[in-house]
N, C-alpha and C. Protein backbone atom coordinates (compact mmCIF):
# COMPACT_ATOMS: atom_id res chain seq x y z
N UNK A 1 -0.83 4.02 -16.59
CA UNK A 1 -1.50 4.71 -15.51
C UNK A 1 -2.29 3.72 -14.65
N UNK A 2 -2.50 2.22 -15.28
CA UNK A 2 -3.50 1.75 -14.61
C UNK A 2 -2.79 0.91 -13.33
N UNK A 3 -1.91 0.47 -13.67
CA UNK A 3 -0.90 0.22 -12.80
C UNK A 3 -0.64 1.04 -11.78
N UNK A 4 -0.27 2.04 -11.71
CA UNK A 4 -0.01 3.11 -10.49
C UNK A 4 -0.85 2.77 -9.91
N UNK A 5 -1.91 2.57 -9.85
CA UNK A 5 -3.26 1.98 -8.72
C UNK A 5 -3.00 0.48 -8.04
N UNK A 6 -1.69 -0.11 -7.95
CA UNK A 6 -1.90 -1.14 -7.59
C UNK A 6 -0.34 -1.55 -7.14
N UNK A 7 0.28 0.12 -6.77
CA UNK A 7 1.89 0.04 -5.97
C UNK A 7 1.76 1.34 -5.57
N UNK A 8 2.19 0.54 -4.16
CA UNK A 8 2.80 1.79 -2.93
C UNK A 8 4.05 2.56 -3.38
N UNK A 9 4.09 3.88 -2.86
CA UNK A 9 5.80 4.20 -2.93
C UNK A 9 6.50 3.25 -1.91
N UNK A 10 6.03 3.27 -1.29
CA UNK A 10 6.58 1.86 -0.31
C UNK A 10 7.29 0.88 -0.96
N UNK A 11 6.09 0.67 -1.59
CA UNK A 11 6.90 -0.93 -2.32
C UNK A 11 7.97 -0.87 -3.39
N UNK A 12 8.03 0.70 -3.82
CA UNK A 12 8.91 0.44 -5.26
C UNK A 12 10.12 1.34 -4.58
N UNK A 13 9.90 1.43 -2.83
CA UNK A 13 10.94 1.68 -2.39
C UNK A 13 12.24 0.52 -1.52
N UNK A 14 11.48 -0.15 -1.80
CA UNK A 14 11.76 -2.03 -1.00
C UNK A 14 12.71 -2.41 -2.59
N UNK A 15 12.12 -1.68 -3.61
CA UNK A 15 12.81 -2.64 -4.74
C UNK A 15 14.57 -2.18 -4.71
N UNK A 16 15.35 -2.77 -4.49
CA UNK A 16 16.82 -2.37 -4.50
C UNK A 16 17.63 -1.58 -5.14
N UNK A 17 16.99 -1.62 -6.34
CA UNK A 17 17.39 -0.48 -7.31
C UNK A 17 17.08 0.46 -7.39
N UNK A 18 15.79 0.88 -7.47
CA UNK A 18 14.77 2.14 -6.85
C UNK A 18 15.76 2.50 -6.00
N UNK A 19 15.67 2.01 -5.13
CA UNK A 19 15.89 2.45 -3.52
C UNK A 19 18.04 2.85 -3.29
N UNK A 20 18.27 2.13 -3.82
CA UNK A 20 19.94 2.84 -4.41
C UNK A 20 20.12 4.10 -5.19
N UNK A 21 18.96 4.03 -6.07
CA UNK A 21 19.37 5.41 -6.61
C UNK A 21 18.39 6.47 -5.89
N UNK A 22 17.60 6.44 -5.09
CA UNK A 22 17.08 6.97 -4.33
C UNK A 22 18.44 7.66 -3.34
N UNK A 23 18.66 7.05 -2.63
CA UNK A 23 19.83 7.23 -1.75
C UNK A 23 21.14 7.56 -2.36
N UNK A 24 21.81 7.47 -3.52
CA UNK A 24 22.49 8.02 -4.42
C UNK A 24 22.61 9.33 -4.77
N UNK A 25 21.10 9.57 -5.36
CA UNK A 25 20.75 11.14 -5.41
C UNK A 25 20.18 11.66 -4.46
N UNK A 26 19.90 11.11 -3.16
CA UNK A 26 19.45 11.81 -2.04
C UNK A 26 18.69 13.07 -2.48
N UNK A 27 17.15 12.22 -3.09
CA UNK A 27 15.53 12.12 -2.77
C UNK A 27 15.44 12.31 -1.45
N UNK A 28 15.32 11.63 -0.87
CA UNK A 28 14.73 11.45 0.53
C UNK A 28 13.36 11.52 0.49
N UNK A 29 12.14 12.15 0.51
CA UNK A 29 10.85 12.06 0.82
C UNK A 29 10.39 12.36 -1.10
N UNK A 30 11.42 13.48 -1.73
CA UNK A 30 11.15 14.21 -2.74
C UNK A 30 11.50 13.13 -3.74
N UNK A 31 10.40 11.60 -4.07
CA UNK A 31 11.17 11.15 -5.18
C UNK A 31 9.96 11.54 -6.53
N UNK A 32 11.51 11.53 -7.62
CA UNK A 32 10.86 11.86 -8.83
C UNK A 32 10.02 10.52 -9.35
N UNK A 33 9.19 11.19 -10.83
CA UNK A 33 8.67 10.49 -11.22
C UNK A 33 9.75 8.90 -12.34
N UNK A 34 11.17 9.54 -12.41
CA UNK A 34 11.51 8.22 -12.51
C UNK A 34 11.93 7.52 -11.94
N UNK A 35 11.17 7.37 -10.50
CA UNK A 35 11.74 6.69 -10.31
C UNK A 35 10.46 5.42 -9.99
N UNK A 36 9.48 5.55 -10.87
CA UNK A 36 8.05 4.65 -11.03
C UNK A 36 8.65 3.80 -12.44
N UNK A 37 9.87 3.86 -12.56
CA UNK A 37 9.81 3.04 -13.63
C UNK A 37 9.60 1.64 -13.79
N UNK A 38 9.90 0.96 -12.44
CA UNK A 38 8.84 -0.55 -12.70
C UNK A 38 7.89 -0.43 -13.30
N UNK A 39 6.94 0.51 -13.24
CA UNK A 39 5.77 0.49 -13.16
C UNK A 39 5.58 0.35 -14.88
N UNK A 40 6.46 1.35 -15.41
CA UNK A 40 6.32 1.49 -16.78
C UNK A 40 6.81 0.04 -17.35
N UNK A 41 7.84 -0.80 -16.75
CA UNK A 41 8.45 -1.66 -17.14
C UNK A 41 7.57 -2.63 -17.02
N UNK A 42 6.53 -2.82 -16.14
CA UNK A 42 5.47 -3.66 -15.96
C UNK A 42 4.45 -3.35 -17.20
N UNK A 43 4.11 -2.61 -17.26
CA UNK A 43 3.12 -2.17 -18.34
C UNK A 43 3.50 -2.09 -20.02
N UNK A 44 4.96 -2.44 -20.49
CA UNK A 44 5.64 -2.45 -21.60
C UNK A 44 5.43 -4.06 -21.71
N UNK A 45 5.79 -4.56 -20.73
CA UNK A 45 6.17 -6.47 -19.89
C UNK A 45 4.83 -6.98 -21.23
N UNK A 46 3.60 -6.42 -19.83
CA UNK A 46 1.93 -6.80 -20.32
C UNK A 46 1.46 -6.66 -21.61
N UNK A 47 1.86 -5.55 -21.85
CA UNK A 47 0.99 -5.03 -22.98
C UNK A 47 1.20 -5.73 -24.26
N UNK A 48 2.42 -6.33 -24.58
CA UNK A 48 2.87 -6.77 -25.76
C UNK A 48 2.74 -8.44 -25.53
N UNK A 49 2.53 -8.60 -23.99
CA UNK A 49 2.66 -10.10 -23.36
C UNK A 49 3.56 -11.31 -24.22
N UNK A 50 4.84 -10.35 -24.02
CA UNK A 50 6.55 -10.67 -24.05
C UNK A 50 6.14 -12.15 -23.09
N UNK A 51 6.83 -13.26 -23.48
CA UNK A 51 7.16 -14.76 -22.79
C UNK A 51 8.47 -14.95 -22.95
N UNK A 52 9.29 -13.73 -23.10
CA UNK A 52 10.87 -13.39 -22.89
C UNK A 52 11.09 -12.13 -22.85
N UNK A 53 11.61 -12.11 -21.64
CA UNK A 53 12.05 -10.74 -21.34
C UNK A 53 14.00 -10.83 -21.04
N UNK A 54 14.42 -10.23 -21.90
CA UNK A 54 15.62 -10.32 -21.20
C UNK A 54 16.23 -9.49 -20.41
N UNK A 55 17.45 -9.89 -19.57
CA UNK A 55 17.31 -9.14 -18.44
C UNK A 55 18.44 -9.18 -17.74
N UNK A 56 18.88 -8.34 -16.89
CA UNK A 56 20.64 -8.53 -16.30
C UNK A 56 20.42 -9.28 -14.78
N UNK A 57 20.79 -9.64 -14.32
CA UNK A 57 20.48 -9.98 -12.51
C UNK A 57 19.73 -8.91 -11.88
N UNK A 58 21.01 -7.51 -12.18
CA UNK A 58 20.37 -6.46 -11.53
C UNK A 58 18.67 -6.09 -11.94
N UNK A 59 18.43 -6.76 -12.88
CA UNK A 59 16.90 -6.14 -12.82
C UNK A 59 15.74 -7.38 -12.43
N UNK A 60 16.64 -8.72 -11.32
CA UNK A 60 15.23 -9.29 -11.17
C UNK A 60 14.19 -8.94 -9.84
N UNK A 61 14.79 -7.70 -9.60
CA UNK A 61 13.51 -7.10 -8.35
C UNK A 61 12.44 -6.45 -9.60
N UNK A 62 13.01 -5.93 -10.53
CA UNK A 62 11.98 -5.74 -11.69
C UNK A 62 10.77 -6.35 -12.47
N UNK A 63 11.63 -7.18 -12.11
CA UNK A 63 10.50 -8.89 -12.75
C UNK A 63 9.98 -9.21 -11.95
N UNK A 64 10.18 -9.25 -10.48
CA UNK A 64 9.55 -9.46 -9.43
C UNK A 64 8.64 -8.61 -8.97
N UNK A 65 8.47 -7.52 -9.31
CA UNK A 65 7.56 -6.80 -8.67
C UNK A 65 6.60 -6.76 -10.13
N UNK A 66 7.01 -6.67 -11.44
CA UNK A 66 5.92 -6.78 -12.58
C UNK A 66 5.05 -8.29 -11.97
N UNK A 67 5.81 -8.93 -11.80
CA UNK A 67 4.76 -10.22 -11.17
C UNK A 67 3.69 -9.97 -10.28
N UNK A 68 4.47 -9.31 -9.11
CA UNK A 68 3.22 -8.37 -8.12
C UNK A 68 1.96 -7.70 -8.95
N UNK A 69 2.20 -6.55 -9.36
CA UNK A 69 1.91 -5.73 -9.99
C UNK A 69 0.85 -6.34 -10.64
N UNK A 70 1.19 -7.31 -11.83
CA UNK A 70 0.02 -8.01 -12.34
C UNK A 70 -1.02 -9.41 -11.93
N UNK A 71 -0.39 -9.78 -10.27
CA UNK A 71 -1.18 -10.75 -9.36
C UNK A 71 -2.11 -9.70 -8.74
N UNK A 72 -1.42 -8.56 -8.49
CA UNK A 72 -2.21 -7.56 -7.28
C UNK A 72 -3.42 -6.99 -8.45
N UNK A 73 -3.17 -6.37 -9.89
CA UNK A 73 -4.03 -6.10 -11.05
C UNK A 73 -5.38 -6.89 -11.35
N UNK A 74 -4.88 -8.49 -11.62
CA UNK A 74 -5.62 -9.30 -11.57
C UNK A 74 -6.83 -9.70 -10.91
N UNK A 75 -6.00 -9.66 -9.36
CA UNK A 75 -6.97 -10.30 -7.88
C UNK A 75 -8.19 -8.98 -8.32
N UNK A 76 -8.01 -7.93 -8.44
CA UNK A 76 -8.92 -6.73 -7.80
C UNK A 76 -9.29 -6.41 -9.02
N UNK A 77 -9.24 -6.70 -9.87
CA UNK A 77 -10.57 -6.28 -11.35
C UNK A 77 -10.69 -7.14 -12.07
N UNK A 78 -10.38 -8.66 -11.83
CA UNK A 78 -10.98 -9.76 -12.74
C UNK A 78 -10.02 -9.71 -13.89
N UNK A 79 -9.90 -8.32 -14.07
CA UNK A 79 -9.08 -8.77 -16.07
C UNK A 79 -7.52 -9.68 -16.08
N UNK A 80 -7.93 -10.34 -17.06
CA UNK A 80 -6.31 -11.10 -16.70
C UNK A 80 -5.46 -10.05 -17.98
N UNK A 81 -4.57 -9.70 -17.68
CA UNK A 81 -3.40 -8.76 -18.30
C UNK A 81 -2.52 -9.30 -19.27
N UNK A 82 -1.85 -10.41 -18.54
CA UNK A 82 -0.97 -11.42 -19.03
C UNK A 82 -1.22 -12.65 -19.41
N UNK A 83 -1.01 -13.11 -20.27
CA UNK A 83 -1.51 -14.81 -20.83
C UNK A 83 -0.48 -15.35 -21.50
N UNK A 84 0.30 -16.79 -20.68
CA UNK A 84 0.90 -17.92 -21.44
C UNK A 84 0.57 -18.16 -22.17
């Protein structure tokens, strides 16, 4: 949940995959809640602070936006989430 505070639908509509199956199932304004699943995928990423994630091509807008997600987390409440 804490995450949702720190992504637009905007942005997890920019992500390619989101945004294919968006247009696939023709959502249009009405998208469901899975389709926040970065979000969850970001927060599974952190929580266990995985230093391997494996992963297909198709999911590196996934990894890319968990990166967001936890730079944008970071900047705006001090806590660091993730640690090398």
């Amino acid at each position: 949940m804490l995450y949702l505070n720190f992504v637009t639908v905007a942005r997890l509509e920019r992500n390619p995959t989101i945004k294919a199956e968006i247009q696939l199932r023709g959502f249009g304004r009405n998208i469901p809640p899975a389709c926040l699943l970065p979000v969850a995928q970001a927060a599974d990423i952190t929580a266990f602070k995985a230093r391997v994630v494996p992963v297909g091509e198709d999911q590196a807008p996934m990894i890319e936006q968990t990166n967001e997600i936890v730079r944008e987390s970071t900047g705006r409440s001090g806590a660091t989430f993730c640690r090398g």
